[in-house]
Protein backbone atom coordinates (compact mmCIF):
# COMPACT_ATOMS: atom_id res chain seq x y z
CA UNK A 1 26.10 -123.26 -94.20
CA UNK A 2 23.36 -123.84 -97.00
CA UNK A 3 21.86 -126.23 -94.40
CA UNK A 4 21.81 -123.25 -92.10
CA UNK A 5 19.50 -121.09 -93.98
CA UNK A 6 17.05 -123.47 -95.34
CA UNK A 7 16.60 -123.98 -91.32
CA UNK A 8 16.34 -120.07 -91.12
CA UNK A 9 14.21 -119.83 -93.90
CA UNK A 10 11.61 -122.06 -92.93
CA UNK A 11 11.70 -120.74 -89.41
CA UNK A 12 10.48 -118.18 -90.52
CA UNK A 13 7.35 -118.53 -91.94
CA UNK A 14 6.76 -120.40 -88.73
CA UNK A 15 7.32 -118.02 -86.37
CA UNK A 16 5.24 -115.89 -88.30
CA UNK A 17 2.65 -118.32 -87.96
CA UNK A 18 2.42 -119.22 -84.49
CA UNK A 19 2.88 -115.33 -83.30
CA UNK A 20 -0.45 -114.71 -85.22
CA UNK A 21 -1.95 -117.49 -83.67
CA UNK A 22 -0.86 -116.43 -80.27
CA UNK A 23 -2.03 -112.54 -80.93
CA UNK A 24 -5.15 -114.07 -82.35
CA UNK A 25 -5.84 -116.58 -79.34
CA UNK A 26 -5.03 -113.24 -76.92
CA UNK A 27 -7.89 -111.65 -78.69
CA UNK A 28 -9.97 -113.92 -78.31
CA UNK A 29 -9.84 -114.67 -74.58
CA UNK A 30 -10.44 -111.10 -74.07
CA UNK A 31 -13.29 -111.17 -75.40
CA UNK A 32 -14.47 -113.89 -73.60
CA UNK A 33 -13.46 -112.54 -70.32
CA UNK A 34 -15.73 -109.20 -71.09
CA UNK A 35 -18.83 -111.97 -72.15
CA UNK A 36 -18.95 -113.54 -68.58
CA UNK A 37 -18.13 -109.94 -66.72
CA UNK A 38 -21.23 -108.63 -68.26
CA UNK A 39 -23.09 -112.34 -67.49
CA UNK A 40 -21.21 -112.31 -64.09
CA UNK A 41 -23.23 -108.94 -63.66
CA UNK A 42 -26.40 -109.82 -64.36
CA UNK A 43 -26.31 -113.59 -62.07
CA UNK A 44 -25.10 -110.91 -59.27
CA UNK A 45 -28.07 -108.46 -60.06
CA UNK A 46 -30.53 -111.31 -60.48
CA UNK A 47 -29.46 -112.62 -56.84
CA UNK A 48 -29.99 -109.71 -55.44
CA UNK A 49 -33.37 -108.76 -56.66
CA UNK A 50 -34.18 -112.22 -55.47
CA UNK A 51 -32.52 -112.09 -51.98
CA UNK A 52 -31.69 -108.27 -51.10
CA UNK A 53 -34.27 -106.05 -52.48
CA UNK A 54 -36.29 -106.63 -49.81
CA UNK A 55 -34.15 -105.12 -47.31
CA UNK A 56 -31.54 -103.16 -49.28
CA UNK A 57 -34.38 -101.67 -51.63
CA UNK A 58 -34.48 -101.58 -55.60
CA UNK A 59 -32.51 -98.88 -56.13
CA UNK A 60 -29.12 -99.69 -53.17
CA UNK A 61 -31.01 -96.85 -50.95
CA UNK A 62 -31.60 -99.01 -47.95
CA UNK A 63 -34.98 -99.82 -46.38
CA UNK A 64 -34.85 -101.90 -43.08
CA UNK A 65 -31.25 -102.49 -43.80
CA UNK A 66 -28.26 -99.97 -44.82
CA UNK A 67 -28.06 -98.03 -48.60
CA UNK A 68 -25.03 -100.18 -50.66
CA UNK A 69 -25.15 -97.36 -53.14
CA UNK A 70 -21.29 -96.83 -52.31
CA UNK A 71 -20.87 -100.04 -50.64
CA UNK A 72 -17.71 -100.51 -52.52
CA UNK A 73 -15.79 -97.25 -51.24
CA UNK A 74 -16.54 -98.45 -47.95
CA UNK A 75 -15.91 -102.22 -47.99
CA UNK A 76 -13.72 -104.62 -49.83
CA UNK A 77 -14.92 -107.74 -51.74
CA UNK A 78 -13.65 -109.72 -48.71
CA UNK A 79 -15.35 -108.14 -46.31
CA UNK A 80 -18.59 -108.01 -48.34
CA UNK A 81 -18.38 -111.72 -49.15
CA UNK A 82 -17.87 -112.65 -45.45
CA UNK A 83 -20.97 -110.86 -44.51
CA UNK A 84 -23.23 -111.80 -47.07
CA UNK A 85 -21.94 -115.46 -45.97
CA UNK A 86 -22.19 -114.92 -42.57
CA UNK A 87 -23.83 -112.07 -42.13
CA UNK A 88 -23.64 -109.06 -39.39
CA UNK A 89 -25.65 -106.63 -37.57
CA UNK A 90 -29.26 -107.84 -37.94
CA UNK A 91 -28.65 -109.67 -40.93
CA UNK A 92 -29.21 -113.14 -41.69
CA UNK A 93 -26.19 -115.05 -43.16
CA UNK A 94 -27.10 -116.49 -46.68
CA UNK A 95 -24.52 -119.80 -46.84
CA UNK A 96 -27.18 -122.02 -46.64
CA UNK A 97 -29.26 -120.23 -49.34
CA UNK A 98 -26.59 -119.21 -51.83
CA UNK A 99 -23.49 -120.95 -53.09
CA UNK A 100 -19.92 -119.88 -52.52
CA UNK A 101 -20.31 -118.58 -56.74
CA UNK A 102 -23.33 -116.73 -56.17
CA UNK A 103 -21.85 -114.83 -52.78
CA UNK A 104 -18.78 -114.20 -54.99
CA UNK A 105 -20.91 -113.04 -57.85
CA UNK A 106 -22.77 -110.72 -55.39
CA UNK A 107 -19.75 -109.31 -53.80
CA UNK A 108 -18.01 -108.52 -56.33
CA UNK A 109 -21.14 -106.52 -58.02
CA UNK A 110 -21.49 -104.67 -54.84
CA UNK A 111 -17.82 -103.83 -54.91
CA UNK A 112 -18.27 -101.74 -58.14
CA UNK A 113 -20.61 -99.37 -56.14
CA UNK A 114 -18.81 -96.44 -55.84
């Protein structure tokens, strides 16, 4: 029995140990995860000042090619990244200018327009 709660009493302090270390590590990784959304964000807007504006315009209005101000309401991240791979209707495909990270970067951007 004594052998019992000399077990149960130094349990304890070790459960109490590695629960803070698990809460801890969970806010951590958060944080992390909001750091490389917002760097995610800016690769995607940097690609497409660099490949889109042209054609899309500064501000997602459209010149030659369509307005992606509400893109996402209208198309999924799927469907965005095939035709930015691929590409559709007068535009080029971009798979041989863009890796398969950038495309995803870029798609998922333009699925936050709304």
């Amino acid at each position: 029995m004594n052998g019992e709660r000399i077990v149960l009493r130094a349990s304890v302090p070790f459960l109490i140990v590695v629960m803070s270390a698990v809460a801890l590590s969970a806010c951590g990784s958060q944080a992390t995860d909001q750091g490389m959304t917002a760097s995610t964000d800016a690769n995607a807007e940097a690609i497409y000042k660099k490949q889109c504006l042209s054609c899309h315009a500064a501000d997602l209005r459209g010149k030659v090619g369509p307005g992606l101000q509400e893109i996402g309401s209208k198309m999924t991240e799927q469907q965005l990244f095939a035709i930015i791979q691929d590409g559709a209707r007068g535009m080029p495909g971009f798979k041989k200018v863009l890796s398969a990270e950038e495309i995803q970067a870029l798609s998922q951007w333009l699925s936050t327009k709304k």
